[in-house]
Structure formats: C-alpha cells, structure tokens
Protein backbone atom coordinates (compact mmCIF):
# COMPACT_ATOMS: atom_id res chain seq x y z
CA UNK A 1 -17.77 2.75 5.39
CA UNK A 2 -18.42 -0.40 3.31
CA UNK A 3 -15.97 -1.01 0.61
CA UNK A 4 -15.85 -3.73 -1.49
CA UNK A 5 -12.71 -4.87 -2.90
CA UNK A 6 -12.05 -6.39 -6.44
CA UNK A 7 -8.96 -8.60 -6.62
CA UNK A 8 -7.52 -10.34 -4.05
CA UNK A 9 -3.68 -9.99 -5.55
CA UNK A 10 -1.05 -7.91 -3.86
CA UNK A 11 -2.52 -4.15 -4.24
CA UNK A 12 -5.76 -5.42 -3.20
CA UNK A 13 -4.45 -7.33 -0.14
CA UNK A 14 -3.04 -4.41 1.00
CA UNK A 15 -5.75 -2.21 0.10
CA UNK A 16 -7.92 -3.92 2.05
CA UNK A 17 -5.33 -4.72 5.29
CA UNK A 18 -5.32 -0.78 4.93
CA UNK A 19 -9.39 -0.03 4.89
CA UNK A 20 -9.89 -3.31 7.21
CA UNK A 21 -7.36 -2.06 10.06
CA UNK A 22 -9.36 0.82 10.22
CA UNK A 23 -12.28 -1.07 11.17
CA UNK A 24 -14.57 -0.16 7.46
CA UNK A 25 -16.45 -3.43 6.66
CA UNK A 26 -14.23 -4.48 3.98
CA UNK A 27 -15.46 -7.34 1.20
CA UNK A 28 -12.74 -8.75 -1.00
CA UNK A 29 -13.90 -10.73 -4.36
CA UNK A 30 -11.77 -13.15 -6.81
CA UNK A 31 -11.81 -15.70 -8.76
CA UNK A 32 -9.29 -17.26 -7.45
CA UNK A 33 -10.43 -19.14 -4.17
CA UNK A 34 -7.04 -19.36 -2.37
CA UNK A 35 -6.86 -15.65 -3.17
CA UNK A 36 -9.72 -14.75 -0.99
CA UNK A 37 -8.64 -17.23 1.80
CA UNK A 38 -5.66 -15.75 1.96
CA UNK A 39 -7.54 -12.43 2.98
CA UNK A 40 -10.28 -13.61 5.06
CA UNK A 41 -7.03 -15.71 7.41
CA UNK A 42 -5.26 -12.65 7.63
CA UNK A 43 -7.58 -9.44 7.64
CA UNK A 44 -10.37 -8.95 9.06
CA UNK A 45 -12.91 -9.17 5.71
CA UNK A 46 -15.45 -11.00 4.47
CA UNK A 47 -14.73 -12.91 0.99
CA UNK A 48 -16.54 -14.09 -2.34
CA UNK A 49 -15.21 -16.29 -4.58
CA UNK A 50 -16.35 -15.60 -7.97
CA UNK A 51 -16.01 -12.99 -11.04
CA UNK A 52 -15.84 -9.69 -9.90
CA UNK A 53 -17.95 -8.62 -13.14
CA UNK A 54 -20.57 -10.99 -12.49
CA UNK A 55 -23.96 -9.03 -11.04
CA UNK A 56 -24.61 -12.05 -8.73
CA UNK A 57 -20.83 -12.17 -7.24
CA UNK A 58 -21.71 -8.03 -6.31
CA UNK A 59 -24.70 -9.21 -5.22
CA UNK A 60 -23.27 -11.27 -2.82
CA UNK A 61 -20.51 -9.05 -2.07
CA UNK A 62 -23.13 -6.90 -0.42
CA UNK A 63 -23.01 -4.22 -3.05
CA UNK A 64 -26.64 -3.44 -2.51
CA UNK A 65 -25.58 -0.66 0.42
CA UNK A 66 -22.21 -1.02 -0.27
CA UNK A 67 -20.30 3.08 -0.28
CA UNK A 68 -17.42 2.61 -2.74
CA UNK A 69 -16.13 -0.22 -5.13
CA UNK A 70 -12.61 -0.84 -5.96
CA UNK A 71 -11.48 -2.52 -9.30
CA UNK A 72 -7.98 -3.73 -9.06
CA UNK A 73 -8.21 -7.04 -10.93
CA UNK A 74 -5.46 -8.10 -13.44
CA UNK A 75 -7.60 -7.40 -16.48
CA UNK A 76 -8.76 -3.44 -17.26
CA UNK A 77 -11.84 -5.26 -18.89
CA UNK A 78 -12.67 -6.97 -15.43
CA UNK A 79 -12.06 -3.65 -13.86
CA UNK A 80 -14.38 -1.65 -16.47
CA UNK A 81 -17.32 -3.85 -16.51
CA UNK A 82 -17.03 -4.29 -12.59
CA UNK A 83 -17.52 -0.20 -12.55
CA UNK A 84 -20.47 -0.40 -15.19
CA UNK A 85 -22.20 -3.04 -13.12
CA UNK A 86 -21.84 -1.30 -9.85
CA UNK A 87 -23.29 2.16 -11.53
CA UNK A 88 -26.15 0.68 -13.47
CA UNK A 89 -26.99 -2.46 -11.52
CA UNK A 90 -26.21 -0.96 -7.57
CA UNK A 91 -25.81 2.52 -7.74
CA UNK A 92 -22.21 2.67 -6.14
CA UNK A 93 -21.64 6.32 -4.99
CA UNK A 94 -17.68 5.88 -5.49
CA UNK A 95 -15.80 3.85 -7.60
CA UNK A 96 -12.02 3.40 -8.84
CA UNK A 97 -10.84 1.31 -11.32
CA UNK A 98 -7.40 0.48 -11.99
CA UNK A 99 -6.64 0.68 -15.88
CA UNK A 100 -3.13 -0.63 -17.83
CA UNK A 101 -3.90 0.51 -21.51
CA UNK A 102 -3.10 3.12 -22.88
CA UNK A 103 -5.40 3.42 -25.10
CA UNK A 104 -8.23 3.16 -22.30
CA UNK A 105 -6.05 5.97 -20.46
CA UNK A 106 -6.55 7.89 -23.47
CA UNK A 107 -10.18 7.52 -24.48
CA UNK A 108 -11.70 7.00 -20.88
CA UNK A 109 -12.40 10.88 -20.67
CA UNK A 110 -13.28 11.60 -24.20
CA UNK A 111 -16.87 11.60 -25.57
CA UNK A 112 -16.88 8.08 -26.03
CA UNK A 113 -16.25 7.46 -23.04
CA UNK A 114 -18.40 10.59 -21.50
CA UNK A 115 -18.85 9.48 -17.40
CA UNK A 116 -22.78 8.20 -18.61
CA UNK A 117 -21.20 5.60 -20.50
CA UNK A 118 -18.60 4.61 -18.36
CA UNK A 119 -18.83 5.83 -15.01
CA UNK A 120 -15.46 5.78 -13.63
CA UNK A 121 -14.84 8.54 -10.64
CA UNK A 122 -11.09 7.69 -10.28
CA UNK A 123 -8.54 6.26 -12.71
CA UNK A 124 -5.30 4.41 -11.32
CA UNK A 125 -2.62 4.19 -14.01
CA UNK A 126 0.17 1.90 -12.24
CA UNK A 127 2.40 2.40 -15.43
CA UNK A 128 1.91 6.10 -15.46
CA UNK A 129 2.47 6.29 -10.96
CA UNK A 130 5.34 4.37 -11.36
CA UNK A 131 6.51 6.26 -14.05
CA UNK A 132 6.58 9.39 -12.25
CA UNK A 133 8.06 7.64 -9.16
CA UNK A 134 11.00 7.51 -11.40
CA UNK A 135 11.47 10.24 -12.42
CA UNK A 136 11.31 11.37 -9.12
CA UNK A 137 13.89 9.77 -8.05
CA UNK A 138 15.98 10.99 -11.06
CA UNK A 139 15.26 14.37 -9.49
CA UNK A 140 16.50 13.31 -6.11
CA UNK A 141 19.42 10.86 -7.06
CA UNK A 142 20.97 10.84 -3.77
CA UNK A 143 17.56 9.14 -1.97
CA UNK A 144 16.28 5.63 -2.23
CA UNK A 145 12.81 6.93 -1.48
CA UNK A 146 11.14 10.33 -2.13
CA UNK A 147 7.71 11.85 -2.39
CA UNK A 148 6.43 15.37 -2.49
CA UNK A 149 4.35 17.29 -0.42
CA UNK A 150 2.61 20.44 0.12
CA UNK A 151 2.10 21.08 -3.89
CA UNK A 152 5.65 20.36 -3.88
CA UNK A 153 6.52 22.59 -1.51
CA UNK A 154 7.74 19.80 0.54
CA UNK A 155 9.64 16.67 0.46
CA UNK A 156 9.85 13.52 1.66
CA UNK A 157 13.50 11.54 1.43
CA UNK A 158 15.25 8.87 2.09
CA UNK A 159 18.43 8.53 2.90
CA UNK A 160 21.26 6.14 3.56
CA UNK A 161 23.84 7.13 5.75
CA UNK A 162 27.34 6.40 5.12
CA UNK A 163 30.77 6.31 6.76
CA UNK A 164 31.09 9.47 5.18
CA UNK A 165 28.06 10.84 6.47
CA UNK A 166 28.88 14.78 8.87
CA UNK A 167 26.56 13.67 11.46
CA UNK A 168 26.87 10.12 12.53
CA UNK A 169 26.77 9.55 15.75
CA UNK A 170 24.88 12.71 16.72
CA UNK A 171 22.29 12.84 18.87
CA UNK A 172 18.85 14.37 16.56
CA UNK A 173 18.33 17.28 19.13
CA UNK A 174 21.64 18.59 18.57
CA UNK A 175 20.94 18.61 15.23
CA UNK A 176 18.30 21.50 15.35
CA UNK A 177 21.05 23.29 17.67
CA UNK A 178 24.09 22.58 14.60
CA UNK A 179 21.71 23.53 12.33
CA UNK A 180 19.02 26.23 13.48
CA UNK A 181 18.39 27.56 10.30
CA UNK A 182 17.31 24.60 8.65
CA UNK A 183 14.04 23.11 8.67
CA UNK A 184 14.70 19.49 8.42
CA UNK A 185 13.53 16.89 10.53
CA UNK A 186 14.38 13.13 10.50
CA UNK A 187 10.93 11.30 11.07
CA UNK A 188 11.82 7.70 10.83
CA UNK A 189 14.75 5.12 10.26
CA UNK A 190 14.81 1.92 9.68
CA UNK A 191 18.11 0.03 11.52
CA UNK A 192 18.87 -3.61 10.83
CA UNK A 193 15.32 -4.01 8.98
CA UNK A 194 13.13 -2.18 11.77
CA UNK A 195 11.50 1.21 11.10
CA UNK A 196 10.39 2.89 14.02
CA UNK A 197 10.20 6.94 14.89
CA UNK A 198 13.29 8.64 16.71
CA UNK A 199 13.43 10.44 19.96
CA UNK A 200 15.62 13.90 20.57
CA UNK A 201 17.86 11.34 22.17
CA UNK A 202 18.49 8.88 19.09
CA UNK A 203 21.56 8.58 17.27
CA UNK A 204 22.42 8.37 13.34
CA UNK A 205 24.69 5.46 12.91
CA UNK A 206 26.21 4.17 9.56
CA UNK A 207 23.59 2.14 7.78
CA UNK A 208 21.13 3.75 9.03
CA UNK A 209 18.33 4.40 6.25
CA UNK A 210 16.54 7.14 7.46
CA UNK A 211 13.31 9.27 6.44
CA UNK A 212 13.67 12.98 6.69
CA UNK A 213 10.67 16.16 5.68
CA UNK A 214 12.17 19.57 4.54
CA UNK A 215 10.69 22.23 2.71
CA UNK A 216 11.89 21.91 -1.05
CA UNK A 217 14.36 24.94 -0.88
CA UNK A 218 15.99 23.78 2.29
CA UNK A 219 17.08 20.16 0.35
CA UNK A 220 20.46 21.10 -1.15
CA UNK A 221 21.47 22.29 2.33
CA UNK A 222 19.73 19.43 3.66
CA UNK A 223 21.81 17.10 1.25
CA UNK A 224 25.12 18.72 2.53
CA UNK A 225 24.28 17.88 6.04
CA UNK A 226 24.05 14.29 5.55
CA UNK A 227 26.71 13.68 3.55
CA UNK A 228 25.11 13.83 0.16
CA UNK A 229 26.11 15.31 -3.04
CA UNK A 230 23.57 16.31 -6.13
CA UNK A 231 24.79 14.49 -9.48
CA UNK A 232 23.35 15.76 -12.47
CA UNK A 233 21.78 12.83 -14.66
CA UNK A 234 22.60 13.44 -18.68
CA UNK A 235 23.17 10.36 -19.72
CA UNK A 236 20.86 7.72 -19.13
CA UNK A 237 20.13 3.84 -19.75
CA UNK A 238 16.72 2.25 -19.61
CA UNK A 239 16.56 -1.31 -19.72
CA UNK A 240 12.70 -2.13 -20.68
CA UNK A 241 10.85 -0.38 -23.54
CA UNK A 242 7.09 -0.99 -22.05
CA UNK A 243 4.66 1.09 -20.78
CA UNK A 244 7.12 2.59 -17.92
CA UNK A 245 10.00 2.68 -19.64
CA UNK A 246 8.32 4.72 -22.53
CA UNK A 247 6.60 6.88 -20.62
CA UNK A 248 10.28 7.63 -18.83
CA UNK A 249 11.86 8.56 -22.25
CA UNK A 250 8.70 10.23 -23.35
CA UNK A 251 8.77 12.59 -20.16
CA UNK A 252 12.66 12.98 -20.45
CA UNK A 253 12.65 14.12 -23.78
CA UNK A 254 10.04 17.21 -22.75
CA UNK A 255 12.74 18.19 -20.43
CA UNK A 256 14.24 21.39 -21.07
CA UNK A 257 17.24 20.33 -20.04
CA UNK A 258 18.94 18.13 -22.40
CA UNK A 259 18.71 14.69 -21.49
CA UNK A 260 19.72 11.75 -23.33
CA UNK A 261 19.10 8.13 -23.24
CA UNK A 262 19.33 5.19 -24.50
CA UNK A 263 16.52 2.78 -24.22
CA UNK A 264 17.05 -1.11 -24.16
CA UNK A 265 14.53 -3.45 -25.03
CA UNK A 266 14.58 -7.15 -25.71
CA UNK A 267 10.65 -7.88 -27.53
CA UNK A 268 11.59 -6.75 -30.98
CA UNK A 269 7.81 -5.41 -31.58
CA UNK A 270 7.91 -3.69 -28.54
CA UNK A 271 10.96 -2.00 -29.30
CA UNK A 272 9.75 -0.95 -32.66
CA UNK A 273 6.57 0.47 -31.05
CA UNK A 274 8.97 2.30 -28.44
CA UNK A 275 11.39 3.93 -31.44
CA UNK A 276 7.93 4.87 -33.14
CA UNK A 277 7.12 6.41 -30.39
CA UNK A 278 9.81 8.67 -29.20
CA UNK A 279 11.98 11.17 -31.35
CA UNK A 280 15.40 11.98 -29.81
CA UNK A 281 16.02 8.63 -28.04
CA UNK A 282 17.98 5.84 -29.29
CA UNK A 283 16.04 2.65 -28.87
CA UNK A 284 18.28 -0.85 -29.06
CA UNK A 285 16.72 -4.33 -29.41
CA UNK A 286 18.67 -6.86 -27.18
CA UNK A 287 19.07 -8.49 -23.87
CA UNK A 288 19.93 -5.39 -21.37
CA UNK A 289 21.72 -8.18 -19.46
CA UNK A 290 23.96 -8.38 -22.68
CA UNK A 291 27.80 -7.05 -22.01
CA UNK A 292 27.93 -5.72 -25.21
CA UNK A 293 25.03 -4.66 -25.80
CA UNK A 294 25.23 -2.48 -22.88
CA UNK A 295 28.43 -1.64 -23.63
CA UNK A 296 27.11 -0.24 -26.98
CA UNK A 297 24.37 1.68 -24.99
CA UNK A 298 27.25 3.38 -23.08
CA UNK A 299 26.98 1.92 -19.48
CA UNK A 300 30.22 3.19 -18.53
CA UNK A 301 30.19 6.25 -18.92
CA UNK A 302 25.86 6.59 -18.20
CA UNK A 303 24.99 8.66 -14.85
CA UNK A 304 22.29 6.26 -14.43
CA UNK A 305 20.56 2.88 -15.24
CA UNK A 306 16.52 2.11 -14.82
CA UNK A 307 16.01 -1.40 -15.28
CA UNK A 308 12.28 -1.12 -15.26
CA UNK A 309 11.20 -4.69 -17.09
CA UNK A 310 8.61 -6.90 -16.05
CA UNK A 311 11.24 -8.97 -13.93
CA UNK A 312 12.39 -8.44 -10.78
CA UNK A 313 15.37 -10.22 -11.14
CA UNK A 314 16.22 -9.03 -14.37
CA UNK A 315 15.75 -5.47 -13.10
CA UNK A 316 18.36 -6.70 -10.48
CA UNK A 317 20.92 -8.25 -12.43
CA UNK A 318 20.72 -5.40 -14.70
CA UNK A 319 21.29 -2.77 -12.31
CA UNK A 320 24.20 -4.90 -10.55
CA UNK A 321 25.75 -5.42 -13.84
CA UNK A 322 25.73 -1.62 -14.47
CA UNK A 323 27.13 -0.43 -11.60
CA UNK A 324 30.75 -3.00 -11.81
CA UNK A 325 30.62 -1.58 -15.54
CA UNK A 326 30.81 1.85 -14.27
CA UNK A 327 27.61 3.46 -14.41
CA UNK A 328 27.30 6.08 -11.18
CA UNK A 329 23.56 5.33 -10.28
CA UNK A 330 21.29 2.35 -10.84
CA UNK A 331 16.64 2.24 -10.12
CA UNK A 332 15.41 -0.79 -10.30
CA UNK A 333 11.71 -1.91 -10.35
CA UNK A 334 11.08 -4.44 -7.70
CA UNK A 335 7.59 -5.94 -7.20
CA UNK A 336 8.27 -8.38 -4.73
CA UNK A 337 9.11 -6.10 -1.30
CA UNK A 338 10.81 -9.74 0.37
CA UNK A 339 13.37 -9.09 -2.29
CA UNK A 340 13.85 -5.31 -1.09
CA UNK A 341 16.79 -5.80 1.74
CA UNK A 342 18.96 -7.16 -0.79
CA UNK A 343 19.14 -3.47 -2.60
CA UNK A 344 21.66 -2.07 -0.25
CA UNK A 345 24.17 -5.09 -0.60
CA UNK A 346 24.01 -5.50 -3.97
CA UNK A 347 24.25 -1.82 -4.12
CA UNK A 348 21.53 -0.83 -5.94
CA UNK A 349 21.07 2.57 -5.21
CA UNK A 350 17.26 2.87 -5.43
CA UNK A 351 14.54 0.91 -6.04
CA UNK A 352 10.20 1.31 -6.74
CA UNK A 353 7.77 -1.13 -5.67
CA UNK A 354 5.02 -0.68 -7.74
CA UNK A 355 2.49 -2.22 -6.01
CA UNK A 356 3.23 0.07 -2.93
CA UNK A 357 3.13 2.95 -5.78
CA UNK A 358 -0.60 1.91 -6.88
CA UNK A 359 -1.41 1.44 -2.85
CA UNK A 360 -0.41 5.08 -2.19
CA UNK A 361 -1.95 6.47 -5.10
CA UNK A 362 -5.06 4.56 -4.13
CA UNK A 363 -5.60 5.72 -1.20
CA UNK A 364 -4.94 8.99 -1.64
CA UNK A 365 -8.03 8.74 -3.67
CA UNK A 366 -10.23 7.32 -0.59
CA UNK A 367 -9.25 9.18 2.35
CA UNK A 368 -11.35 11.61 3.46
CA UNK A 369 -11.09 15.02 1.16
CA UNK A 370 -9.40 17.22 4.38
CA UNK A 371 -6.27 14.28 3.64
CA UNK A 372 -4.78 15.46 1.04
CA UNK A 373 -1.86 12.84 0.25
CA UNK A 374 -0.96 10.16 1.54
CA UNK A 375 2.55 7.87 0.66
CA UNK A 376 3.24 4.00 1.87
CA UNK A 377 6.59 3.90 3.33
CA UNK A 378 8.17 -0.05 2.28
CA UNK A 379 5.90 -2.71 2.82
CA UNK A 380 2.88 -1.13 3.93
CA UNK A 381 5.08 -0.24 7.77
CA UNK A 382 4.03 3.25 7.86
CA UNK A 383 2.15 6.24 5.86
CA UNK A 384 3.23 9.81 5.74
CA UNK A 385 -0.26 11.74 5.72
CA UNK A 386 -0.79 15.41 4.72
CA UNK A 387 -3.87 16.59 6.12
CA UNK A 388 -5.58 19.90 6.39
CA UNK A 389 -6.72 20.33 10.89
CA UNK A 390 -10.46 20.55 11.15
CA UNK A 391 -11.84 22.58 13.61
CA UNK A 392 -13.73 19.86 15.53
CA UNK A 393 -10.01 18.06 15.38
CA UNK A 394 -9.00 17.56 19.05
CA UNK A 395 -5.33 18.79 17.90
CA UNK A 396 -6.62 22.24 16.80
CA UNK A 397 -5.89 24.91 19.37
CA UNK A 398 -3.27 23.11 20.98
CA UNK A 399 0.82 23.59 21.02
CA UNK A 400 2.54 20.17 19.52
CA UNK A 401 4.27 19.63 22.80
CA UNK A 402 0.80 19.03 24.23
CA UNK A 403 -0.98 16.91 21.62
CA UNK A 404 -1.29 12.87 23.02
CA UNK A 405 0.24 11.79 19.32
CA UNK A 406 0.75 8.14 19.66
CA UNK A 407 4.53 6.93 20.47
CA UNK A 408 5.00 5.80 16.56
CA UNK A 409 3.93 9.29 15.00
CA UNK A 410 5.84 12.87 13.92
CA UNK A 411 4.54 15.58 12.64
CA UNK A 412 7.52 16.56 9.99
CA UNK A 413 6.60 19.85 8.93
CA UNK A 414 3.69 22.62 9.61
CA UNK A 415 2.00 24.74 6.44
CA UNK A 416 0.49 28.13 7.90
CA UNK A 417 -0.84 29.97 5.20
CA UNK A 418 1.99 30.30 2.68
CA UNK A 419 4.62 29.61 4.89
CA UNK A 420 6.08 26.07 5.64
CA UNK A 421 7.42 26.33 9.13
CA UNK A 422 9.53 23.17 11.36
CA UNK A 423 7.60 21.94 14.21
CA UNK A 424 8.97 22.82 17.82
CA UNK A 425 7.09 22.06 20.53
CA UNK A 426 5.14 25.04 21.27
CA UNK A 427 4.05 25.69 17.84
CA UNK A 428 0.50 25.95 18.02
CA UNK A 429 -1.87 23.99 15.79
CA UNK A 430 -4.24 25.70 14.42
CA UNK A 431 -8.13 24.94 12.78
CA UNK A 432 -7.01 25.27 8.33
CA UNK A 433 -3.30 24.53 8.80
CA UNK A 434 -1.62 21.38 6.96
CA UNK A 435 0.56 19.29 8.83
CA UNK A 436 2.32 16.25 7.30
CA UNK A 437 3.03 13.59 9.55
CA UNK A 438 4.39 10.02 9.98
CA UNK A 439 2.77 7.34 11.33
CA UNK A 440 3.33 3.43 11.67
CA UNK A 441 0.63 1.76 10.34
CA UNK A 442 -0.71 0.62 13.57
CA UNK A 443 -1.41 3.86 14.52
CA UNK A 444 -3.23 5.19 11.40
CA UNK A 445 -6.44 4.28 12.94
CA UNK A 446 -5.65 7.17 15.87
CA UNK A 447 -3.85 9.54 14.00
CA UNK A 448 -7.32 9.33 11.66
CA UNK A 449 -9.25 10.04 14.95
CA UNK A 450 -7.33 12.57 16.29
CA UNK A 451 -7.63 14.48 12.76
CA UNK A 452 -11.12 13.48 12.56
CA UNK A 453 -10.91 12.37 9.14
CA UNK A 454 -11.84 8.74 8.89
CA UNK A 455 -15.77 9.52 10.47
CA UNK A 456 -17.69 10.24 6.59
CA UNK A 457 -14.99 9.38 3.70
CA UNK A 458 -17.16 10.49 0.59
C-alpha cells in the first residue's frame, strides 16, 4: 500500500515507523526540513520538504497512485485543504484528517460540509480520544492503562503490583490452577523498563506493571486477585478547562450517577467559555498549582485529580501536589513518553499520552476492515489487535497450542459467537472467531501475515 504521510511531528513519526515496518511504501511531507530528516534517518520512507497543502509538494509526494493520505499537521486548515487537494486534484481513495476545532468537529458532517464539499472519510479528534481515555480510566481507577475490547465485552488493564499484591511471587500457570474459574490472562509486563510477554513459568514480582485481558464481568474478581480495590470517584478536580478538560466535565455531568467536580483553569477567557459551557460544575480561574486555590477546589478530600493542561510538567506538579494534599487518585496528561518512568515514583497513579491515543485511534482506522481495534501499548513497544480469523488465515482450523505465533505474541482472549472464552491450548481456532492478541511491535508484521490482514487494506 502507498501511504503518504502529512506531518512529520510525533503522531506522524510514529504513524509512519508503524505503516513503514510493515514494509507499505510510506512518504512523509513537512515543512519543516529537519522534520523529514529525522524520518527518512530513522524509517524506512521517502521525504518531501514542503507544504503539505501545496498540489506540487503531493505531486512530488507521489500522490498520483498514491492509496491513502494522512493529514496530521499542526493546523486543521493544513489538514482540510491537504484532503480537498488529494480528492479533487489526485483522486485519493482514502483519506484521514486529523481535526482540533470544535467547531469543524461539529459542522464537518452537516450540509455544509456534505462529503462533496469536503471529502473527509475519517475524522481524528485527539481532544475528544483523549477525552474518553479519561474517562476510562475514571472507570477503571485501579489501572494505569486500560482499553476495551470486544464491543466492550472485554478489557484490557494495567496493573501495578504491590507489596500487597495475593499473588506475588507465583508462577502464571498456577494461576489458572488458583483460579479456574476466571478468565484472566496476564499478556505482558514490563520489569525495570522492559516489556516483553510471559511464559507459564514467569513470576509476578513487586513492581511489576503488568498487562492483563478479561472479559468485562470477570474484572471485579479479577481486581481482587491482584490486590486491587474499586474506589468510587464522586468528587473530582480537573486542572485545565480546554478542549479535554471540558469535554471531561461535559461527559461527567451526563452521568447518571452523580458526579461532581470542580474544574480549574488559569486563561480567564477560557474559563469563562468553560463555565458557559457546563451547568452543574463549578469552574475556578487560577493557577491549579496554587495551594489555596486547590485547597478551595477541595483537594483533600477529592477522590481524584486530572491535570489535563497543555503542560506536561504542570500536569505533573499538579498531580504530585494533589496527592501530599490528600487527594486518593491523580491522571495526568503526559505528551512526552521519555517523561513516562517518572509516574510511578512520583506516584502518579495514571497517566495518557496523547499522541499514543491519536496513534491507536489512527490506525484502527487503516488496518484492514477484518482488524477491528487496535491499542499502542507505551511508546509504540507493542499493539494489542482484535481481529476477526479469515478463512484463508493459516491459524484457522488449528488448536492454539499448535499455531507458530512468534515468541513476543499472546492471544488474551477468544470470542466464539456470543461467548468470550480464555485461551488453553487446545482451543481450536476457528474461520469468523475474534481473537485479541498482543504483540511487540516487531512482530506486527507476522502476526499481520499469519491473520492475513495486511495483503489489500482498503
């Protein structure tokens, strides 16, 4: 497939280490020379310099036979015009735009902006994906990580083990024998800064952050197991009225259960725009590194903080801050994944990396169609892929136990027909079933091959 890129920045860098390690022919274009250098010394794509807008710069950029554009500049304008000119001037069967403003988000599909006036196949909202990362981790306050699966029928969690933690020290296979019932498996951890897959023989040690895929109604149990305990979240702080943090508040006040927060904001118009906008929620101007200000918002006696500014280090301060004031739980909204090992010793309890949001949402939209979701696990070091088994897949037909996965993937759970079963090793595989699996990203390529879903994307 030939895909070219738009934006060399960090989504599009590892957009395109993504497409580009799967051997596509992969063009990056930006403005910004050292950008593109950047890409062509470390991936293996081609590179323009130039505006991404720009018919010529396409041109170049081989857009001529070129399968599928992707618009992830810094400007929505860049982004929309880059779409326009790929329809009208090139013909681009596929093409995704990343898009910050609201008010785009909210005409792009009206009759203004009907798709033969700005064709558009795929919006990427950052705000909005990071948004609901939030609140999913609200859900699931006793993770640093979590995605669902399966229409939700599944989850994904992470989990940090500690002292505390039932099974420490426990070898995984005895784990299924402890716990037969229960359809959890653990299918990665990451020890001293490496993520890799376990074995039936690997231990759980403290510190230990580990990835583990249960069915939805198995997680309390699942919780229990390793050492967790559900809090419920009433009270909240959210330092940073923008887009995210309004579209937080806005979602928590649709909850039927009542929920209520306190929203901190330090741009004076921006915090008027944010109390315009919202009805139950108290909205303070200030410094959400301000003592008393937080104070005044209640940190002490808040079951949770999301600093969720524009600043990493604000986000990190603030959540630090909260935490020696009292507050139980603390998200923070990191974009810089370097800074990302310092969460657990500062004890931050979870954070979101937006730019590894975007990536997963993005490429959920350019897999194949028989992939139905697929989530980047910390810096781009592994994927967890739900796929539906082809019949021309070389896995179909055969029990787990005898599929040649490579040594860095696990299959974490197994959906025949309505039913979400725990692979064992002579489960058989069959042609319309959905697995979900994890892989390190070096193996992606295979895992695609051995699903058969990387051949014809779109």
């Amino acid at each position: 497939m030939k895909v070219i890129i738009c934006g060399a920045g960090q989504v599009g860098w590892q957009i395109a280490r993504h497409l580009s390690g799967e051997k596509n022919d992969v063009t990056v274009v930006d403005n910004n020379p050292d950008l593109v250098k950047r890409a062509t010394d470390t991936l293996d794509v081609k590179g323009i310099a130039g505006f991404a807008s720009y018919p010529d710069v396409l041109e170049r950029a081989g857009a001529r036979d070129a399968d599928m554009i992707i618009a992830a500049t810094h400007s929505d304008e860049v982004n929309m015009v880059t779409c326009q000119v790929a329809h009208s001037a090139f013909a681009i069967n596929r093409k995704i735009a990343r898009l910050r403003s609201q008010s785009y988000l909210d005409a792009i599909y009206s009759d203004i902006y009907r798709r033969d006036h700005m064709p558009i196949d795929v919006v990427i909202s950052p705000e909005l994906e990071v948004a609901e990362a939030v609140l999913q981790r609200l859900a699931a306050p006793a993770a640093f990580d979590t995605e669902t699966f399966l229409q939700g029928r599944g989850q994904l969690m992470g989990l940090r083990l500690e002292e505390d933690c039932p099974v420490l020290n426990t070898p995984l296979r005895q784990l299924t024998d402890l716990f037969s019932t229960l359809r959890v498996l653990v299918i990665g951890i990451r020890r001293k800064g490496k993520l890799f897959v376990p074995g039936a023989s690997d231990q759980l040690f403290e510190d230990d952050e580990c990835y583990i895929f249960a069915p939805t109604e198995d997680i309390p149990r699942t919780l229990e197991v390793f050492g967790k305990s559900q809090r419920n979240q009433e009270r909240l702080v959210i330092v940073g009225g923008g887009n995210i943090g309004l579209a937080v508040a806005q979602a928590l006040e649709t909850r039927a259960t009542r929920t209520r927060a306190k929203v901190i904001e330090r741009t004076r118009k921006c915090a008027e725009r944010a109390a315009d906008a919202l009805e139950r929620t108290i909205v303070l101007n200030g410094d959400g590194l301000d003592a008393t200000l937080l104070h005044e918002a209640g940190i002490d006696r808040a079951d949770a903080i999301l600093a969720v500014t524009d600043d990493d280090k604000t986000n990190m301060l603030a959540a630090v801050r909260a935490k020696a004031e009292g507050c139980a739980y603390s998200i923070a909204l990191i974009n810089d994944p370097t800074l990302q090992p310092l969460m657990s010793p500062l004890g931050i309890d979870a954070y979101i990396n937006p730019r590894a949001t975007t990536v997963s949402s993005i490429l959920r939209h350019i897999r194949h169609g028989r992939v139905k979701a697929v989530y980047s696990i910390g810096d781009a070091e592994a994927e967890v892929i739900e796929a539906e088994v082809l019949s021309t897949s070389s896995i179909a037909g055969q029990q787990i136990r005898d599929i040649d996965f490579p040594e860095g993937v696990l299959i974490g759970a197994v959906k025949k027909g309505n039913e979400v079963l725990k692979p064992t090793g002579s489960l058989r595989i069959d042609s319309g079933d959905v697995i979900v699996l994890f892989s390190l990203s070096s193996d992606v390529p295979e895992v695609e091959q051995l699903l058969q879903v990387s051949i014809d994307f779109f």
